[in-house]
N, C-alpha and C. Protein backbone atom coordinates (compact mmCIF):
# COMPACT_ATOMS: atom_id res chain seq x y z
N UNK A 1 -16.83 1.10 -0.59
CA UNK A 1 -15.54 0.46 -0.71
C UNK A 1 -15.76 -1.03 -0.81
N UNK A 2 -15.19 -1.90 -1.78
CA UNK A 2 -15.61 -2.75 -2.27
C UNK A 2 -13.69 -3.29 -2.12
N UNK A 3 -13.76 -4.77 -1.22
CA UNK A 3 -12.62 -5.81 -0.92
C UNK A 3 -12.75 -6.89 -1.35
N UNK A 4 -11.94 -7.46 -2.35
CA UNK A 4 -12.26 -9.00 -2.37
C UNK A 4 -11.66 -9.64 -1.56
N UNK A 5 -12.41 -10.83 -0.91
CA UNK A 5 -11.82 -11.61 -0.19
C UNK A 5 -11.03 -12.40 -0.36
N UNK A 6 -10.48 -13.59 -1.39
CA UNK A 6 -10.30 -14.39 -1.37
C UNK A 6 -9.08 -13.95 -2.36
N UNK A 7 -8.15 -15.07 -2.85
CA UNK A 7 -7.33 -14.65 -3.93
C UNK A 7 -7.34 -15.26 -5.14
N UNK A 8 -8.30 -14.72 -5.96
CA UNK A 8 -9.33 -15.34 -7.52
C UNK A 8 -7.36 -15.31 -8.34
N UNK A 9 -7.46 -16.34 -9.53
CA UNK A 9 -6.13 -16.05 -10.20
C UNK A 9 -5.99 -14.64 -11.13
N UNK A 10 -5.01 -14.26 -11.83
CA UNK A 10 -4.93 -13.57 -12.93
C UNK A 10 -5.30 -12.28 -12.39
N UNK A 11 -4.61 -11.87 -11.02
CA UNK A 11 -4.84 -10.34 -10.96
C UNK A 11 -5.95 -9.99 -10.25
N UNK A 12 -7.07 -10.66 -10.23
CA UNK A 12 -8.68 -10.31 -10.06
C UNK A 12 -8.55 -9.94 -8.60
N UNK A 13 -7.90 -10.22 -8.12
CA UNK A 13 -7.83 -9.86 -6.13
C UNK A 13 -7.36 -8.72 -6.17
N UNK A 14 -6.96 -7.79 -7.28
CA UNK A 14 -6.64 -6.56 -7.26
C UNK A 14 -7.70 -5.39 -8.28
N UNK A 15 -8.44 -5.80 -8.27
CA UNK A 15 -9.68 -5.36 -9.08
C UNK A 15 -10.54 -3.83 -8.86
N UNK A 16 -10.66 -4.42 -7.34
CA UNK A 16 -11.19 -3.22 -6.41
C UNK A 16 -9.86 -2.20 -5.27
N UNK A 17 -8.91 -2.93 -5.10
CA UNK A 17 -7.74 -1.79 -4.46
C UNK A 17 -6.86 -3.02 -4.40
N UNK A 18 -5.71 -2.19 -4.00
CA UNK A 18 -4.53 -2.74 -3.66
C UNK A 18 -3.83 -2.69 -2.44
N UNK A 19 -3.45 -3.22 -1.69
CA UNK A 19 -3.28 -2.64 -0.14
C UNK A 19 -1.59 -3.22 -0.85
N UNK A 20 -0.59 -1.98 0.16
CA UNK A 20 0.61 -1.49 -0.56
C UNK A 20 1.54 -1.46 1.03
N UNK A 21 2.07 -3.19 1.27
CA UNK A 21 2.00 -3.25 2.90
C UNK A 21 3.89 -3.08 2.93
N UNK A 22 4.01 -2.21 4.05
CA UNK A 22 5.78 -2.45 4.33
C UNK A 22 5.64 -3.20 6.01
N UNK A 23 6.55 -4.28 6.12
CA UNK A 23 6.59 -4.73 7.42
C UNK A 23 7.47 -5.03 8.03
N UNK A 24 7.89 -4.35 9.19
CA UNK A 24 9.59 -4.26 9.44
C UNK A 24 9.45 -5.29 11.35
N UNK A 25 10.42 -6.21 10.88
CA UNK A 25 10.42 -7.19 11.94
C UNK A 25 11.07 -6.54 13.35
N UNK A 26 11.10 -5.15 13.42
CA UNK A 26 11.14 -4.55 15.03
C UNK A 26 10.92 -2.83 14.45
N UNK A 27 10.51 -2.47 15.33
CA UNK A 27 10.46 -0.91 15.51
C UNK A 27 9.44 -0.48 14.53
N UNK A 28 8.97 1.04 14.43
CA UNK A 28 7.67 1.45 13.94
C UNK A 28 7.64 1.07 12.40
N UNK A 29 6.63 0.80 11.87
CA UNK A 29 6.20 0.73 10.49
C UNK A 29 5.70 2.28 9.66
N UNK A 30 6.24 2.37 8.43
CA UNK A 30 5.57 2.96 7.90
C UNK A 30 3.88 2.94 7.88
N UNK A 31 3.20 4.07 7.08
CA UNK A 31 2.10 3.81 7.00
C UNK A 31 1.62 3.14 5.85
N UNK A 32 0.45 2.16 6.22
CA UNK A 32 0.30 1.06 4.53
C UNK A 32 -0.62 2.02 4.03
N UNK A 33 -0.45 1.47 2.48
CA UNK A 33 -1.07 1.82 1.34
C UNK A 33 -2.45 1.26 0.78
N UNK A 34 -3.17 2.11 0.86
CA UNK A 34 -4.47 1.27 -0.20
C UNK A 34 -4.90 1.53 -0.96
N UNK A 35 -4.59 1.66 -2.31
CA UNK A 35 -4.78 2.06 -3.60
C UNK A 35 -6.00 1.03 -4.30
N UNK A 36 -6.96 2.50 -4.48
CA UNK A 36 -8.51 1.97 -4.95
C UNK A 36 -8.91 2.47 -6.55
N UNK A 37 -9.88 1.84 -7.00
CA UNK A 37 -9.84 1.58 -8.45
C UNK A 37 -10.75 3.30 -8.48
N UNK A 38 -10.26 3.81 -9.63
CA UNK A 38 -10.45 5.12 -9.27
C UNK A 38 -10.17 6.58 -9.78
N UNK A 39 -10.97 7.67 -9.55
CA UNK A 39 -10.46 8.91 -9.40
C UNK A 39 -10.36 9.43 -7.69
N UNK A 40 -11.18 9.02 -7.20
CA UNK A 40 -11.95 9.38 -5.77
C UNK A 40 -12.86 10.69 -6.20
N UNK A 41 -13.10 10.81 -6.74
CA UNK A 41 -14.53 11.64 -7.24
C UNK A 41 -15.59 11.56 -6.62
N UNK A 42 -16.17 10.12 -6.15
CA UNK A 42 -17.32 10.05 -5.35
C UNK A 42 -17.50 9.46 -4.42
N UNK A 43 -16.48 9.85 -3.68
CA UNK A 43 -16.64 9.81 -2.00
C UNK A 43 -17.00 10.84 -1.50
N UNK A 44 -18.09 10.13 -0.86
CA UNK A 44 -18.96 10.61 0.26
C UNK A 44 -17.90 11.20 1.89
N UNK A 45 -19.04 11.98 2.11
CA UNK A 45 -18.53 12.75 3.76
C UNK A 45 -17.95 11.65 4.64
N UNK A 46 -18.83 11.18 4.72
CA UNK A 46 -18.20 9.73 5.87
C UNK A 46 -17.63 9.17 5.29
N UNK A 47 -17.04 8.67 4.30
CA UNK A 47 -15.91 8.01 3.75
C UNK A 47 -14.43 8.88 4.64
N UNK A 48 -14.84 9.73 3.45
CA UNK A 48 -13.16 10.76 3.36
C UNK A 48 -13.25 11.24 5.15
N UNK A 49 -13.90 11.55 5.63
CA UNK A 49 -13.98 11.57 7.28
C UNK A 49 -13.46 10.35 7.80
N UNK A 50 -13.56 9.22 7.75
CA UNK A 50 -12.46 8.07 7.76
C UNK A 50 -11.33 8.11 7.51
N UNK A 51 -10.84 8.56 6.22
CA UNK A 51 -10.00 8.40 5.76
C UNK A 51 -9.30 9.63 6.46
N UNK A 52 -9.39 10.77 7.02
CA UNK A 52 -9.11 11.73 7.60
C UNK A 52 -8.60 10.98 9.15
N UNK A 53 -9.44 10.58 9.49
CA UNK A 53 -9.25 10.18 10.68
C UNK A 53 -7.97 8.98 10.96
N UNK A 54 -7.78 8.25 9.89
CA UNK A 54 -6.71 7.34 9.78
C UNK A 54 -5.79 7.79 9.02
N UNK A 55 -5.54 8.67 8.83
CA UNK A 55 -4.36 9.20 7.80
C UNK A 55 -2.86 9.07 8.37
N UNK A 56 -2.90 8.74 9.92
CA UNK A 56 -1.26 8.43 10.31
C UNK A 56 -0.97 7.03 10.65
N UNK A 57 -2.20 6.09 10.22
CA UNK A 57 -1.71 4.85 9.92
C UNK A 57 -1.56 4.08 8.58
N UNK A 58 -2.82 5.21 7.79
CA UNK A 58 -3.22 4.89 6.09
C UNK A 58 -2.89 6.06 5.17
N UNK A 59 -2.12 5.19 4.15
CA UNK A 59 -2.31 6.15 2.68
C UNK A 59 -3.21 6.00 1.59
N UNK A 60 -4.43 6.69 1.50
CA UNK A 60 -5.12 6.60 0.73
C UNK A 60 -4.79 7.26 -0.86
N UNK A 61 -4.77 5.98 -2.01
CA UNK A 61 -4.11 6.50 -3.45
C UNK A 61 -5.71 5.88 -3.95
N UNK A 62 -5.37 6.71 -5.42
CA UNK A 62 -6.83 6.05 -6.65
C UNK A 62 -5.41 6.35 -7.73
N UNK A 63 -6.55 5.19 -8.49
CA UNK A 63 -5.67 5.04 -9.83
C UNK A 63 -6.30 4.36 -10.77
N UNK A 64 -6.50 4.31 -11.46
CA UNK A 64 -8.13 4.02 -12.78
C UNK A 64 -7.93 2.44 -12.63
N UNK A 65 -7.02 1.48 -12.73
CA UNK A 65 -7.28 -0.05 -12.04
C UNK A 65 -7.16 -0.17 -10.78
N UNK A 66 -6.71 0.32 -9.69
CA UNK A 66 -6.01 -0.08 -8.52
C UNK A 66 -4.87 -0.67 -8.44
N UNK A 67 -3.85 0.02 -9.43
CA UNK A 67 -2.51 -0.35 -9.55
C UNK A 67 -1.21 0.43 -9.33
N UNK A 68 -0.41 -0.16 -8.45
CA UNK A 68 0.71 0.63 -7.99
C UNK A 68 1.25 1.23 -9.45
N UNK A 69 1.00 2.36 -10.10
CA UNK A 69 1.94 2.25 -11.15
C UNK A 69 2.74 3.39 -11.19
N UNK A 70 3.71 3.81 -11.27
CA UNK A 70 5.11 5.01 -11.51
C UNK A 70 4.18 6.16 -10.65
N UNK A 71 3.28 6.44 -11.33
CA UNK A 71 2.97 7.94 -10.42
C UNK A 71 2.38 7.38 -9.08
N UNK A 72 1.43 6.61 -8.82
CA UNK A 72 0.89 6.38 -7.45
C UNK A 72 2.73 6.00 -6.55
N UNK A 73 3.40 5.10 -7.08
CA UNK A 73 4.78 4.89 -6.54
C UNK A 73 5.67 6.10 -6.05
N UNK A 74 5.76 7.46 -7.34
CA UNK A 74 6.14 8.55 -6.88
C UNK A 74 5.40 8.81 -6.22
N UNK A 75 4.27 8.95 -5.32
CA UNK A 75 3.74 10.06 -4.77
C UNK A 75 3.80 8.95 -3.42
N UNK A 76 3.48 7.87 -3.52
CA UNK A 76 4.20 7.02 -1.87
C UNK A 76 5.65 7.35 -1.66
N UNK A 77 6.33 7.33 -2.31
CA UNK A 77 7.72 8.01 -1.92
C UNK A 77 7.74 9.00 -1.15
N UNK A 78 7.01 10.06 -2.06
CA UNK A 78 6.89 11.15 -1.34
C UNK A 78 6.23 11.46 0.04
N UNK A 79 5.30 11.09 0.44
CA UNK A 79 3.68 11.02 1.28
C UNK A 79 4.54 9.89 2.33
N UNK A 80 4.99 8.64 1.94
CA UNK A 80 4.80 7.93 2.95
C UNK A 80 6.18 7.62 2.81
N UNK A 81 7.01 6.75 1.91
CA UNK A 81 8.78 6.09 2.52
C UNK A 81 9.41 7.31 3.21
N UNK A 82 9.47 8.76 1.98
CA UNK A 82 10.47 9.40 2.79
C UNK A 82 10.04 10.16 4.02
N UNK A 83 9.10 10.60 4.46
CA UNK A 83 8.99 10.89 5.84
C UNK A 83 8.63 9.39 6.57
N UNK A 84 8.47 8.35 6.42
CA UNK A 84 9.03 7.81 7.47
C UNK A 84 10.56 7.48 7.59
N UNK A 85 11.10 7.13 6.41
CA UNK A 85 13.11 7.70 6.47
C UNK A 85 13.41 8.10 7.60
N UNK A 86 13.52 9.79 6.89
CA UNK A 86 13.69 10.99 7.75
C UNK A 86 13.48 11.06 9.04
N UNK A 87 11.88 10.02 9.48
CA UNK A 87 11.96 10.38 10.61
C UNK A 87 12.53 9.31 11.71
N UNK A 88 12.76 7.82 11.11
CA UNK A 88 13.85 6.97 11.69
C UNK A 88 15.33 6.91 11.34
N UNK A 89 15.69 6.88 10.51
CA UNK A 89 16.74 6.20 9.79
C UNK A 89 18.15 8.18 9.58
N UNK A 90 17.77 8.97 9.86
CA UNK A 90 18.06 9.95 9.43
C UNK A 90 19.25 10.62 10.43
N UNK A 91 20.20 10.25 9.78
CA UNK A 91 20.89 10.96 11.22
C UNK A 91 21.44 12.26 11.66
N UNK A 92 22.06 12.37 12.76
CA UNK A 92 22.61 13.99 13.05
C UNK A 92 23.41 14.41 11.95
N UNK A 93 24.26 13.32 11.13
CA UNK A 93 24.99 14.61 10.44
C UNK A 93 24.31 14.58 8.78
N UNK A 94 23.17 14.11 8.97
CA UNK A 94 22.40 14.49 7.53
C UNK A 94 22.42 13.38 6.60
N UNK A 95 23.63 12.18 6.79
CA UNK A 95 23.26 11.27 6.44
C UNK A 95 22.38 10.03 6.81
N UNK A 96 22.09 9.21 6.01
CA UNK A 96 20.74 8.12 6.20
C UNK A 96 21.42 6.78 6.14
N UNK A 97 20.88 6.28 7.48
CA UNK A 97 21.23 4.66 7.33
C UNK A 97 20.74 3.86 6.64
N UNK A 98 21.69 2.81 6.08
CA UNK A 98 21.31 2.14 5.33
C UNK A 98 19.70 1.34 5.54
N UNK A 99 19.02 1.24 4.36
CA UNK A 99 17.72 0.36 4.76
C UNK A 99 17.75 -0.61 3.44
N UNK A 100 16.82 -1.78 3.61
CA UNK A 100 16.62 -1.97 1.77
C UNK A 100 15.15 -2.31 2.06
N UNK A 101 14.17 -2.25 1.09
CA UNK A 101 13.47 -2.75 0.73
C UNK A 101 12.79 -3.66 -0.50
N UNK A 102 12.26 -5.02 0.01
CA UNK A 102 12.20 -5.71 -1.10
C UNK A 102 10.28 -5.58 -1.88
N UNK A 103 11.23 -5.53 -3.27
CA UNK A 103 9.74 -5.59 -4.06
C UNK A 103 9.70 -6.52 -4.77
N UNK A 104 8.32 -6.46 -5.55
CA UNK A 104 8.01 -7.38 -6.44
C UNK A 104 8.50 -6.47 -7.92
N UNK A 105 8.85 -7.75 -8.98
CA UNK A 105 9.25 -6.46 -10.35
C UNK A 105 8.52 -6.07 -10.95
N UNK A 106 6.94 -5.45 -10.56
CA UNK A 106 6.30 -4.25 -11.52
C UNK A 106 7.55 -3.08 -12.02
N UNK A 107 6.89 -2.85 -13.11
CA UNK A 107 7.38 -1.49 -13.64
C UNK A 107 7.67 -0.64 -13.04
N UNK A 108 6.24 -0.36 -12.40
CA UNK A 108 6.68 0.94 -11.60
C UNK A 108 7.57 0.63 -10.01
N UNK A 109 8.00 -0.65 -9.91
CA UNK A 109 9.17 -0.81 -8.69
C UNK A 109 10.68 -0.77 -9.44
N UNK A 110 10.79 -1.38 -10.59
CA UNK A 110 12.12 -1.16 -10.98
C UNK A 110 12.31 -0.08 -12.39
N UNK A 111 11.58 0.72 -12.31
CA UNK A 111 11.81 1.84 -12.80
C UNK A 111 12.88 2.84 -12.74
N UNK A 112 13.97 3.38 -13.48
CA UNK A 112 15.23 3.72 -13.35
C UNK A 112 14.77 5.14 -12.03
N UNK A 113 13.53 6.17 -12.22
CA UNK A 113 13.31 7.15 -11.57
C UNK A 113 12.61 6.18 -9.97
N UNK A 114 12.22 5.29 -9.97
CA UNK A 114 12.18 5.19 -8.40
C UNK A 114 13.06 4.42 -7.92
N UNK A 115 13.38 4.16 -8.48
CA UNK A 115 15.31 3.36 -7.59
C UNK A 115 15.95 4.60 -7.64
N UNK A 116 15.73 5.52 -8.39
CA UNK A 116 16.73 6.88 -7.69
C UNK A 116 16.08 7.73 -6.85
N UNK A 117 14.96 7.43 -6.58
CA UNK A 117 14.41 8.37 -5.59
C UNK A 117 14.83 7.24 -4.14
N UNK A 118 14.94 6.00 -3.92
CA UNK A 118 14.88 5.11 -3.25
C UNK A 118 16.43 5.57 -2.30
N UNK A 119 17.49 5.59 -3.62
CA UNK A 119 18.49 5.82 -3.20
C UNK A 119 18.90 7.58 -2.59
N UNK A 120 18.29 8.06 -2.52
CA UNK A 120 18.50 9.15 -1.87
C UNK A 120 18.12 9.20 -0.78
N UNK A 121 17.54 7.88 0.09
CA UNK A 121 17.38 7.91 1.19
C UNK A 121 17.89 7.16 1.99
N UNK A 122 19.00 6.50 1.21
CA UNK A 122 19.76 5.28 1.69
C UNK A 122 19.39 4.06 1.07
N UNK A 123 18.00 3.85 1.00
CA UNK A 123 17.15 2.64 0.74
C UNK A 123 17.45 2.10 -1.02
N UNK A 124 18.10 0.28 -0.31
CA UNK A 124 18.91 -0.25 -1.73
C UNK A 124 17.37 -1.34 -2.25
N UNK A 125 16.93 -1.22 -2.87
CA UNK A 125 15.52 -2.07 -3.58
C UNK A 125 16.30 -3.27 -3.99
N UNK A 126 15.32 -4.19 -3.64
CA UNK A 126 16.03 -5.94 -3.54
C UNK A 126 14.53 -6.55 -4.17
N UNK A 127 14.71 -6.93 -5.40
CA UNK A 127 13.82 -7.52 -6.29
C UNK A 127 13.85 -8.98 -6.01
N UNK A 128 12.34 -9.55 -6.06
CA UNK A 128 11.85 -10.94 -6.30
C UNK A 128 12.00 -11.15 -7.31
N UNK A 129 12.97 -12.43 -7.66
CA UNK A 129 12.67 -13.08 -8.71
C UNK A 129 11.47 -13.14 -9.36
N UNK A 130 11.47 -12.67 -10.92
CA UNK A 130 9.81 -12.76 -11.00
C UNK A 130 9.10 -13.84 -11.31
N UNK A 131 8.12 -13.56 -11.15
CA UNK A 131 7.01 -15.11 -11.14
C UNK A 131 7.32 -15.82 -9.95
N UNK A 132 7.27 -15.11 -8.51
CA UNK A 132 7.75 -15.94 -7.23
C UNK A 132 7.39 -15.15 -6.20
N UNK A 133 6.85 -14.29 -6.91
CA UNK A 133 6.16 -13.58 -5.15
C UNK A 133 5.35 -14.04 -4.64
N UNK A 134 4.15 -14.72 -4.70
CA UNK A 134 3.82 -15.72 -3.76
C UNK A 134 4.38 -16.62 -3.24
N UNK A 135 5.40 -17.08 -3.51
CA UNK A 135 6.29 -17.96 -3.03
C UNK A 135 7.25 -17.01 -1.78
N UNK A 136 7.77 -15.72 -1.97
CA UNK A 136 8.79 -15.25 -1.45
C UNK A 136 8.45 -14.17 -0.71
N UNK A 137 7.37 -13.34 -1.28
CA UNK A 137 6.34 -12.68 -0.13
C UNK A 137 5.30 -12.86 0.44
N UNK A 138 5.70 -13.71 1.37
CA UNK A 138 4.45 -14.68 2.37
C UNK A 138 3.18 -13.66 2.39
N UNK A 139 3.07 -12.26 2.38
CA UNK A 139 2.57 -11.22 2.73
C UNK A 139 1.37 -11.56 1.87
N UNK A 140 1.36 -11.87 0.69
CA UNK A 140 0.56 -11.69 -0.06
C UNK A 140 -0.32 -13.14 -0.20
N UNK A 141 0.17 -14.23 0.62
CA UNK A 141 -0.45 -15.63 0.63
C UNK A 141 -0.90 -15.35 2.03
N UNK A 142 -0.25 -14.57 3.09
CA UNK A 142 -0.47 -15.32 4.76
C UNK A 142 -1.13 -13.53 5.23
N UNK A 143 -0.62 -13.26 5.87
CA UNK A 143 -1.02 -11.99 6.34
C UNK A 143 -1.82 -11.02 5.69
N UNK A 144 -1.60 -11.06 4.23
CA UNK A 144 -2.32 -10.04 3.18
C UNK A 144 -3.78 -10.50 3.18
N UNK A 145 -3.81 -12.10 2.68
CA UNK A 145 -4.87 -12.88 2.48
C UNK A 145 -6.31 -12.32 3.82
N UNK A 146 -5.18 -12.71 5.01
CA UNK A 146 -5.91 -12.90 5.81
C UNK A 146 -6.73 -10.88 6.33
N UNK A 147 -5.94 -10.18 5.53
CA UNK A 147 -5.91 -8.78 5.85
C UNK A 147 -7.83 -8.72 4.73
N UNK A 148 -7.67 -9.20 3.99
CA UNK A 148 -8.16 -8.77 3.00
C UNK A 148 -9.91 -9.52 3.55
N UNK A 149 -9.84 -11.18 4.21
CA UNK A 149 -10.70 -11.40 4.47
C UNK A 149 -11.40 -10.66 5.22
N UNK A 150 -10.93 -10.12 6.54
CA UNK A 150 -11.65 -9.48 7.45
C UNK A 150 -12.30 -8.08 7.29
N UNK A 151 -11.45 -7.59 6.27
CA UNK A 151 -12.10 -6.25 5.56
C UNK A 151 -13.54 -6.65 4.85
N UNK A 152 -13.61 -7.68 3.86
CA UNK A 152 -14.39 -8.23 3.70
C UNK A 152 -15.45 -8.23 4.15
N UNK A 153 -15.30 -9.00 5.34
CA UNK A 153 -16.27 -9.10 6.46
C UNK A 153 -16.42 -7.91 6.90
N UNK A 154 -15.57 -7.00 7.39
CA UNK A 154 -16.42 -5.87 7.94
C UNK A 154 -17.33 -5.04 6.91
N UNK A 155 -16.98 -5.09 5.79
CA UNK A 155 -17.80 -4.44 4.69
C UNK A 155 -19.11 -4.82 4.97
N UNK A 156 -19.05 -6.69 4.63
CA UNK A 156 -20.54 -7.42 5.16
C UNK A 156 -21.00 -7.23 5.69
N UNK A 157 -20.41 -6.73 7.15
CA UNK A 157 -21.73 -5.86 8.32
C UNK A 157 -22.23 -5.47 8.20
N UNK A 158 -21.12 -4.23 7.39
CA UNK A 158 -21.86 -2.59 7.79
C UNK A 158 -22.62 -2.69 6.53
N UNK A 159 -22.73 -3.28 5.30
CA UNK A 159 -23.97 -3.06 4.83
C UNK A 159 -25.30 -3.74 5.13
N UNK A 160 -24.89 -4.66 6.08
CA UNK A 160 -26.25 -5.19 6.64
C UNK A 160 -27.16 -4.25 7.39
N UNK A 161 -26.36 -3.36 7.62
CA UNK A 161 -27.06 -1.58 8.29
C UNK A 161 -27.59 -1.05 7.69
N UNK A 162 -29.20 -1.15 7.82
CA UNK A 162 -29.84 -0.66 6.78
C UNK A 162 -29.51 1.05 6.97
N UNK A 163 -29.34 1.71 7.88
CA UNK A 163 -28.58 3.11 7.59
C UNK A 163 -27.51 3.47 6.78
N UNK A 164 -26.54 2.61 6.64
CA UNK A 164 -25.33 2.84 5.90
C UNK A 164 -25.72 2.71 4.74
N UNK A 165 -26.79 1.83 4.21
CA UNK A 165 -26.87 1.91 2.77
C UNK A 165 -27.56 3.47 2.17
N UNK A 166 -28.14 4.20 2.93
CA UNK A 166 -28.85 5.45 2.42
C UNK A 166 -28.05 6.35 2.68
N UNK A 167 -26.57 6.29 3.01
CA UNK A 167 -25.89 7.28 2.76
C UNK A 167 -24.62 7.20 1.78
């Protein structure tokens, strides 16, 4: 698994995965996303044994760039927004409280089929002006940045292990 650290221009910080973060200023979070450049074809035992083991804090997606696009989006809908919905927001008589979540305007966020999957769970999608998400989702300058360095670094360790590299 391969993280870049830093944030190179023109996309390049999304090269090797995409981490796909929701962050709600009280009460439980969904689980984040990390969409890697990909089939997942050749992961190893101890990988996917990781990834097993974190599966109720992580969603592990592949996608031939590492890009959120319409199908990786449908299948987080599925896998990760609406059961966490359902399991906050959902009430006794079957209806869902209101939520919104804000995106950035890729395709696959304002796509006519995932704003209607969005809305069947209550959840109203609130778009960034485009060309301003670094400006408007701190996430991706402050917290993301800093998410991305330390992965980094832990990568750096563990291949300093000369065991980890022979498996």
């Amino acid at each position: 698994m391969v993280v870049s650290g830093g944030q190179p221009p023109g996309g390049l910080d999304k090269r090797q995965c995409t981490i796909n973060m929701v962050i709600r200023h009280e009460g439980p979070s969904p689980r984040q996303q990390i969409i890697f450049r990909g089939a997942g074809k050749r992961v190893g035992a101890l990988e996917q044994q990781w990834y097993n083991e974190h599966d109720d804090k992580i969603h592990v997606a592949w996608q031939k760039n590492a890009w959120a696009d319409r199908k990786v989006m449908s299948v987080w809908f599925e896998e990760v927004w609406k059961p966490f919905i359902d399991a906050n927001f959902l009430r006794d008589d079957g209806r869902y409280e209101e939520t919104i979540l804000f995106l950035d305007n890729l395709d696959a966020h304002i796509w006519h089929s995932f704003r209607d999957l969005l809305k069947t769970v209550g959840t109203l999608a609130f778009y960034y002006p485009p060309n301003l998400t670094d400006q408007l989702a701190p996430i991706d300058d402050g917290a993301g940045c800093a998410l991305k360095y330390w992965l980094e670094k832990m990568q750096e360790e563990w291949l300093l292990v000369d065991e980890n590299l022979q498996r």
